[in-house]
Protein backbone atom coordinates (compact mmCIF):
# COMPACT_ATOMS: atom_id res chain seq x y z
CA UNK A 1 0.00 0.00 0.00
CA UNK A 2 1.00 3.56 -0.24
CA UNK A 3 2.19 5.93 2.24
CA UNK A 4 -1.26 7.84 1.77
CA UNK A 5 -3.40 4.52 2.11
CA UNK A 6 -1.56 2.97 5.31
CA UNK A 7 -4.44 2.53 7.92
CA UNK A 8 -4.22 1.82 11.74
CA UNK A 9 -3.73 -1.47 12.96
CA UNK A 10 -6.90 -1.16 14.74
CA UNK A 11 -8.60 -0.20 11.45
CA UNK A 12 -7.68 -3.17 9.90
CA UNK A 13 -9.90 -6.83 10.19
CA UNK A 14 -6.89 -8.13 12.41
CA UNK A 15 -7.01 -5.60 15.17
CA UNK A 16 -10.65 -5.72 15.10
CA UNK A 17 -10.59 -9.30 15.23
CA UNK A 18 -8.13 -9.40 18.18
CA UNK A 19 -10.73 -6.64 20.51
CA UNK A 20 -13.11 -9.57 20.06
CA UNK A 21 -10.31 -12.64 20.86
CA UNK A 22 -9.64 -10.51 23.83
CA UNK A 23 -13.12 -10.21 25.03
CA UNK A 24 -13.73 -13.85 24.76
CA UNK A 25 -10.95 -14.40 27.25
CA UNK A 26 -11.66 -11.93 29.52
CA UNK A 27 -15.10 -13.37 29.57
CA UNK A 28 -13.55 -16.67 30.42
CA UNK A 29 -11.26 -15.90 32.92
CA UNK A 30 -13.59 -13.70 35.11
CA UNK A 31 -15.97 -16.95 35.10
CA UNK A 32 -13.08 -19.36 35.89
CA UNK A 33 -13.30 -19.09 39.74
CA UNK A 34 -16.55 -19.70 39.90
CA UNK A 35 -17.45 -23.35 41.13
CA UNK A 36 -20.78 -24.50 38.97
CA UNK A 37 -21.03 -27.34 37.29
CA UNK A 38 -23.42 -28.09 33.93
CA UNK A 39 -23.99 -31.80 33.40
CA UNK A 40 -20.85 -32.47 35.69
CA UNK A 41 -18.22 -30.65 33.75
CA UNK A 42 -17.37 -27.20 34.67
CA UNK A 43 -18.68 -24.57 33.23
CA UNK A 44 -15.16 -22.87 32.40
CA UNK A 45 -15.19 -25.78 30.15
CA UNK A 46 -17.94 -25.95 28.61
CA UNK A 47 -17.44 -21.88 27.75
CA UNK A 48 -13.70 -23.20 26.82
CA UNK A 49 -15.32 -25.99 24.18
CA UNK A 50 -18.01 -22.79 22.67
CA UNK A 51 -14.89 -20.74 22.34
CA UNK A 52 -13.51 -23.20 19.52
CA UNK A 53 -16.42 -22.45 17.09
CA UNK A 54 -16.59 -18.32 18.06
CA UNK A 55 -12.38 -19.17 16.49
CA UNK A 56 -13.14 -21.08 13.70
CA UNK A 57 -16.03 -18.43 12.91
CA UNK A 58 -13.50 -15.58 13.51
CA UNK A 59 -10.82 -17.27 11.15
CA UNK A 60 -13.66 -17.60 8.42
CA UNK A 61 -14.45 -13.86 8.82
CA UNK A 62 -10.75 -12.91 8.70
CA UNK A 63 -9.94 -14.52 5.56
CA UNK A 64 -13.16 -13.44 3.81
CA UNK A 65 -12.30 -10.27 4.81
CA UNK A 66 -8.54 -9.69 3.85
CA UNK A 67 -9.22 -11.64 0.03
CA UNK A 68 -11.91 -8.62 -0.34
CA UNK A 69 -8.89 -6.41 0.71
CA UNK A 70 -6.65 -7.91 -1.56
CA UNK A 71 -9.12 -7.98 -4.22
CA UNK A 72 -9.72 -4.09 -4.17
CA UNK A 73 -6.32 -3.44 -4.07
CA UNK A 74 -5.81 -5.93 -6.78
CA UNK A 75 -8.41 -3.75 -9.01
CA UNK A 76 -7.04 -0.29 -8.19
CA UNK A 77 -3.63 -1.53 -9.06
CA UNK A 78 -5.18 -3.09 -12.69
CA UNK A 79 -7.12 0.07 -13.29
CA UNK A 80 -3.53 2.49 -12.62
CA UNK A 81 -1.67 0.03 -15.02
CA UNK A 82 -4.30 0.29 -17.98
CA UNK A 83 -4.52 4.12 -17.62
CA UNK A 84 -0.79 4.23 -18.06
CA UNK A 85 -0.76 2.11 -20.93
């Protein structure tokens, strides 16, 4: 990218992606003292076991994202090569 289209980390799907990774966990840990129990496994688990599929929807989300990224910038770079040809 150029100089005058470099964004903020935290404007890019990565950074926003990490605010929610980070929320999940805080989430988790502030539950993990707590002693209760849903069908005999702990419920730190249990939120532990949900957390796989809010990562593997994440991961889908992130890669959509950056190809549309790299798709745009992909096109702008195509349509600044056939206007100086």
């Amino acid at each position: 990218m150029s100089k005058s289209k470099e964004r903020s980390f935290l404007a890019e799907p990565g950074g926003k992606l990490l605010w929610v990774l980070l929320a999940v966990i805080v989430f988790v840990f502030a539950w993990w003292p707590t002693d209760i129990y849903f069908y005999e496994i702990s419920l730190v688990g249990w939120l532990m076991f949900g957390s796989l599929f809010i990562w593997l929807l994440l991961t889908i989300i992130y890669v959509r994202w950056m190809e549309s990224i790299e798709d745009e910038t992909l096109d702008e770079k195509d349509e600044k090569e056939n206007d100086i040809a």
